[in-house]
N, C-alpha and C. Protein backbone atom coordinates (compact mmCIF):
# COMPACT_ATOMS: atom_id res chain seq x y z
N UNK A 1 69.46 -127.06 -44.26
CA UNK A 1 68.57 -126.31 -43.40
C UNK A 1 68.11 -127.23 -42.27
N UNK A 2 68.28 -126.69 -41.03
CA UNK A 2 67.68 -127.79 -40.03
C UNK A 2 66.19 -127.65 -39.98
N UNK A 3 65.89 -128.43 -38.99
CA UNK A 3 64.47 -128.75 -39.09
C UNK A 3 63.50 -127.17 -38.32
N UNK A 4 64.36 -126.58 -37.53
CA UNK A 4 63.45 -125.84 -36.86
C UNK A 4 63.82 -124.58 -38.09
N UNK A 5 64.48 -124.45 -38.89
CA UNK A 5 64.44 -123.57 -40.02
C UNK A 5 63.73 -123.90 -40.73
N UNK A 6 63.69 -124.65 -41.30
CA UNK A 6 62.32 -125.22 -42.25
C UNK A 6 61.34 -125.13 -41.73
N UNK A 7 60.69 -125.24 -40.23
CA UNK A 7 59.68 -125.34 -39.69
C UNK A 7 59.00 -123.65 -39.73
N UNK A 8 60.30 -123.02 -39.65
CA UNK A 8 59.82 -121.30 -39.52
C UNK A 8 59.74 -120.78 -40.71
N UNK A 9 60.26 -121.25 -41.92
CA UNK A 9 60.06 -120.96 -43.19
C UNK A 9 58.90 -121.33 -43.72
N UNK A 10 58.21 -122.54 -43.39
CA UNK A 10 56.74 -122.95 -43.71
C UNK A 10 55.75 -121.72 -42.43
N UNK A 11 56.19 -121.82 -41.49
CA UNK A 11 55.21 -121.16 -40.91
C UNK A 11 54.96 -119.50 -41.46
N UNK A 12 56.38 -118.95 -42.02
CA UNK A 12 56.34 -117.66 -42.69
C UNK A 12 55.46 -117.91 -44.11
N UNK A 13 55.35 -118.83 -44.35
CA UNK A 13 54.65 -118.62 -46.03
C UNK A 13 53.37 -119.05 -45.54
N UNK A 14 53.18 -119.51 -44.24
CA UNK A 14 51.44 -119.96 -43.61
C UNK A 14 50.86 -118.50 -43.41
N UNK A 15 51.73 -117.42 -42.88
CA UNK A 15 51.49 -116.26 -42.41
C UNK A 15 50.94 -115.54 -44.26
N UNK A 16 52.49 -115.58 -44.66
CA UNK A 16 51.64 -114.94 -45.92
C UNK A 16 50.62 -115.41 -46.75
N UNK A 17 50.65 -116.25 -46.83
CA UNK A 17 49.37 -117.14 -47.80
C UNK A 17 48.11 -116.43 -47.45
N UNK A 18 48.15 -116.93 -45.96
CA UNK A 18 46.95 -116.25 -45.15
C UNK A 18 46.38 -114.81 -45.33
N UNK A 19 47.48 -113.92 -45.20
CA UNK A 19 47.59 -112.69 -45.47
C UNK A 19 46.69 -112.56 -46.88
N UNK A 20 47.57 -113.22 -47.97
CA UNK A 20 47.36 -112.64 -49.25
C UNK A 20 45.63 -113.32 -49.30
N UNK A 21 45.22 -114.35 -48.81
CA UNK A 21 43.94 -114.76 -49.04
C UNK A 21 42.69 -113.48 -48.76
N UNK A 22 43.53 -113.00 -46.94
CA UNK A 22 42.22 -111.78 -46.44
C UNK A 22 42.47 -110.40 -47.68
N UNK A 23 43.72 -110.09 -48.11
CA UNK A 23 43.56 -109.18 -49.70
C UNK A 23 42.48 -109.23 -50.13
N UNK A 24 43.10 -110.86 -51.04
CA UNK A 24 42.04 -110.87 -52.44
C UNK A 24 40.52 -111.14 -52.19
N UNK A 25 40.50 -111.20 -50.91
CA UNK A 25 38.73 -111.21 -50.58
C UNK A 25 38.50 -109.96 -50.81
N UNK A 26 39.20 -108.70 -50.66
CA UNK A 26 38.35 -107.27 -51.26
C UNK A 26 39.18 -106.87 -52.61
N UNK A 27 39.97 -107.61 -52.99
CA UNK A 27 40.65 -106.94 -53.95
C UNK A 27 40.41 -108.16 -55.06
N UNK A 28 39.56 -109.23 -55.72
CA UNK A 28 40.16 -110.37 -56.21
C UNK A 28 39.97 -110.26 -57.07
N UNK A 29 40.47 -108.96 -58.34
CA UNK A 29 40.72 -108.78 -59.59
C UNK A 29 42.27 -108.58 -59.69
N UNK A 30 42.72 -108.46 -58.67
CA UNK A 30 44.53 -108.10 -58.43
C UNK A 30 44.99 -109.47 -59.07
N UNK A 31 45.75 -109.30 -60.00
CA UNK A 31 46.46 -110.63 -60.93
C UNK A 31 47.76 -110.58 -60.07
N UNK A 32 48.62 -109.60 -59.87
CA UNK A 32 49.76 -109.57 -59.37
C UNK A 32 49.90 -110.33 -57.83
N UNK A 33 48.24 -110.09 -56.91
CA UNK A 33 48.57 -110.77 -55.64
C UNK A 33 48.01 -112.37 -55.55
N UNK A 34 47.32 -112.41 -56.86
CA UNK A 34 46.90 -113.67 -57.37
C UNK A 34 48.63 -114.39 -57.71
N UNK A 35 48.85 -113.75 -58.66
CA UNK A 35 50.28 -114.79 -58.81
C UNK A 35 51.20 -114.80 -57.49
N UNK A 36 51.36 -113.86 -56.68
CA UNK A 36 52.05 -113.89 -55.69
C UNK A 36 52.09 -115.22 -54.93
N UNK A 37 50.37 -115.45 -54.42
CA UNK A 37 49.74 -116.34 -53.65
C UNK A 37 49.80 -117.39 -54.37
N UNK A 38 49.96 -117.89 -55.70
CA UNK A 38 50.66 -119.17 -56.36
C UNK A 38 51.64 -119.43 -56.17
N UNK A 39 52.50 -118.60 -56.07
CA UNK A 39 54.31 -118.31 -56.07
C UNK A 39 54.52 -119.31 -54.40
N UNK A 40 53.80 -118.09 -53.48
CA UNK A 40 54.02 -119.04 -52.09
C UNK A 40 53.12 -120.04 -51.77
N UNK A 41 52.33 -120.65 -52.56
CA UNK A 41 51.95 -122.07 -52.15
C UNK A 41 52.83 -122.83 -52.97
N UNK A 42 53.32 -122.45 -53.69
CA UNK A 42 54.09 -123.75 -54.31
C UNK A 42 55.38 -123.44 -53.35
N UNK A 43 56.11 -122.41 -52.97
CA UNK A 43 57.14 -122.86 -52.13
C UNK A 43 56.86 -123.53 -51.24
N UNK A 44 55.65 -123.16 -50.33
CA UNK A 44 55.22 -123.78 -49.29
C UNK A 44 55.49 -125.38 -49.79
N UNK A 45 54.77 -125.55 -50.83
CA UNK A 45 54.65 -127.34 -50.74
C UNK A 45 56.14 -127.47 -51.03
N UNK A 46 56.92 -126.87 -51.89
CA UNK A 46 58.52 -127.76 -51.83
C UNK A 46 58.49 -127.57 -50.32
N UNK A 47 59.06 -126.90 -49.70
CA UNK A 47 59.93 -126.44 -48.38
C UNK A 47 58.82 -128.15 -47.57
N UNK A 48 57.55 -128.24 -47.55
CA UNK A 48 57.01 -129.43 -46.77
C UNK A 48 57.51 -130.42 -46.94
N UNK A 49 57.50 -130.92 -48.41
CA UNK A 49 58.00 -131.45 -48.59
C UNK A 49 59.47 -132.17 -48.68
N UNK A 50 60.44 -130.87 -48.46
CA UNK A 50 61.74 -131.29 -48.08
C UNK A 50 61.83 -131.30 -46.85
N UNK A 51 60.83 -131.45 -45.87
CA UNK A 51 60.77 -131.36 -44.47
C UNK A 51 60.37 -132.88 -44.40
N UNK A 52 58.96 -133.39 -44.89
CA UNK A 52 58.92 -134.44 -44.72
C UNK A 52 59.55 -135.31 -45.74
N UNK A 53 60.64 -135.35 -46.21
CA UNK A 53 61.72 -136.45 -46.88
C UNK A 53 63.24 -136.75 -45.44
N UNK A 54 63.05 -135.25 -44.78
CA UNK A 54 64.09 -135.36 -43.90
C UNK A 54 63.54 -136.24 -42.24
N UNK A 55 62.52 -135.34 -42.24
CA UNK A 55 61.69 -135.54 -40.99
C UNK A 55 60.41 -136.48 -40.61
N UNK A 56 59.96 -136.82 -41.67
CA UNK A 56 58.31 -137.72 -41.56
C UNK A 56 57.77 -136.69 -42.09
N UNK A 57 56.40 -136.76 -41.47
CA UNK A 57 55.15 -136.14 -41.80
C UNK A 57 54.83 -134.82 -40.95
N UNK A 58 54.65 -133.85 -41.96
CA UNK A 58 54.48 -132.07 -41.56
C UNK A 58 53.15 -132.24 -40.90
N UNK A 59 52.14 -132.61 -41.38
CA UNK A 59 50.71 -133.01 -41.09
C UNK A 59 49.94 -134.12 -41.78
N UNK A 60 49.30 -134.35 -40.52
CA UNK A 60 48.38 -135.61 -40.72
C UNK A 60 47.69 -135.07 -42.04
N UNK A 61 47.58 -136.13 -43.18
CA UNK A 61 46.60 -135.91 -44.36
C UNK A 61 46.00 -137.17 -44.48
N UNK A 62 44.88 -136.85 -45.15
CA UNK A 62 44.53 -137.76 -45.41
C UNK A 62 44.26 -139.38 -46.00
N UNK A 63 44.34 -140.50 -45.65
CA UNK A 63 44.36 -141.27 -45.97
C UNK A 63 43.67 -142.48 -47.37
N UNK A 64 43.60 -142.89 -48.44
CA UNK A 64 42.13 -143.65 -48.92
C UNK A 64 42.52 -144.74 -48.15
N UNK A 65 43.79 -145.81 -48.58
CA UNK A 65 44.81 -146.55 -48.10
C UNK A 65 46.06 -146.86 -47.95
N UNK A 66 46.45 -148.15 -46.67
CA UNK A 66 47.61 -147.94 -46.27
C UNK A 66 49.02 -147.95 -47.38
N UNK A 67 48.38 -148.49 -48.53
CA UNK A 67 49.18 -148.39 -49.70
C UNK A 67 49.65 -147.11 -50.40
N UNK A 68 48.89 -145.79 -50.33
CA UNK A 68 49.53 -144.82 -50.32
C UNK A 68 50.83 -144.78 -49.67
N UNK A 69 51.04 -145.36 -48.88
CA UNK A 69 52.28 -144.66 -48.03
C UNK A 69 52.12 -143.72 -46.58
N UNK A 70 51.19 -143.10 -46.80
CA UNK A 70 50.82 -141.76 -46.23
C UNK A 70 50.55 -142.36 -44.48
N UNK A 71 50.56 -143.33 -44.19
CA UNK A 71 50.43 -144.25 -42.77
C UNK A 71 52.16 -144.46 -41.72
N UNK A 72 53.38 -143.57 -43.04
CA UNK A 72 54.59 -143.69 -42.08
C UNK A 72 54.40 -142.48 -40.96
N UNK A 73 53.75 -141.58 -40.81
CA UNK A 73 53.57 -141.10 -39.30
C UNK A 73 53.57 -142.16 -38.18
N UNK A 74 53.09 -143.33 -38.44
CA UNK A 74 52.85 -144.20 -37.20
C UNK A 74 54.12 -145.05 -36.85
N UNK A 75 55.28 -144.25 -37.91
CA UNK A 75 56.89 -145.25 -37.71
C UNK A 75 57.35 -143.81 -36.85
N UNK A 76 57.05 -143.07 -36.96
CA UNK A 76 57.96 -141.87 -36.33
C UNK A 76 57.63 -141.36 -34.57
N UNK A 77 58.53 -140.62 -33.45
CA UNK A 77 57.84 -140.14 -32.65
C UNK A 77 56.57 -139.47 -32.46
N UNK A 78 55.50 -139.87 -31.43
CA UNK A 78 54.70 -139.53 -31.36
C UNK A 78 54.76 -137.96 -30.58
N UNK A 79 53.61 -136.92 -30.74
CA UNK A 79 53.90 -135.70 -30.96
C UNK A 79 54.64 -135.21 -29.03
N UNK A 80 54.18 -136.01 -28.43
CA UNK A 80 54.72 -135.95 -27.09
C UNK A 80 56.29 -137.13 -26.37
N UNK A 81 56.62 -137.14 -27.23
CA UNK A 81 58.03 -137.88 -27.89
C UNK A 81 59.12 -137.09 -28.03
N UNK A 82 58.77 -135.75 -28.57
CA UNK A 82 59.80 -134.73 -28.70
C UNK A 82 59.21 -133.59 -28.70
N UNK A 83 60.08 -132.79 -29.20
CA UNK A 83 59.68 -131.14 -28.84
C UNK A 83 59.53 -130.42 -29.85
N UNK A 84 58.48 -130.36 -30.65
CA UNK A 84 58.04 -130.05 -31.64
C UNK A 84 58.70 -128.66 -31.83
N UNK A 85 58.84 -127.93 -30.97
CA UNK A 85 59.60 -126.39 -31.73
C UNK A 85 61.09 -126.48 -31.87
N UNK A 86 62.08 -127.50 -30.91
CA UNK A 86 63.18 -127.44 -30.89
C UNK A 86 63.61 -127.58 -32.23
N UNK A 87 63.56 -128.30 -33.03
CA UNK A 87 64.15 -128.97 -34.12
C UNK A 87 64.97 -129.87 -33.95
């Protein structure tokens, strides 16, 4: 999958997540849109995650220290470096 496919596949499960969150604010006895909304956060995190093994970092997170790891954004292009929608 290239990068700007992966990029639109996370942004489709950003859409639904979202979606299913404004639901269960009037509905949040629904088990079925409860598991749904588990179902696509966990794709969400694979699909990020096979984005950032290919690509760097999906988003800045947070840091404790540089020993996490979590500091290789600062090896990769900076966001005006490339073209963030092209892929």
């Amino acid at each position: 999958m290239s990068k700007a496919e992966l990029k639109k596949k996370i942004f489709s499960y950003d859409f639904a997540i979202h979606e299913l969150v404004l639901f269960l604010d009037t509905h949040p006895t629904n088990k079925k849109a409860m598991a749904l909304l588990e179902e696509y956060r966990k794709r969400r995190a694979e699909l990020v995650t096979a984005y950032e093994e290919r690509y760097g970092a999906f988003i800045i997170k947070p840091c404790d220290t540089p020993a996490t790891g979590c500091w290789k954004w600062l090896e990769g292009p900076w966001p005006w470096e490339n073209n963030f929608m092209e892929g």
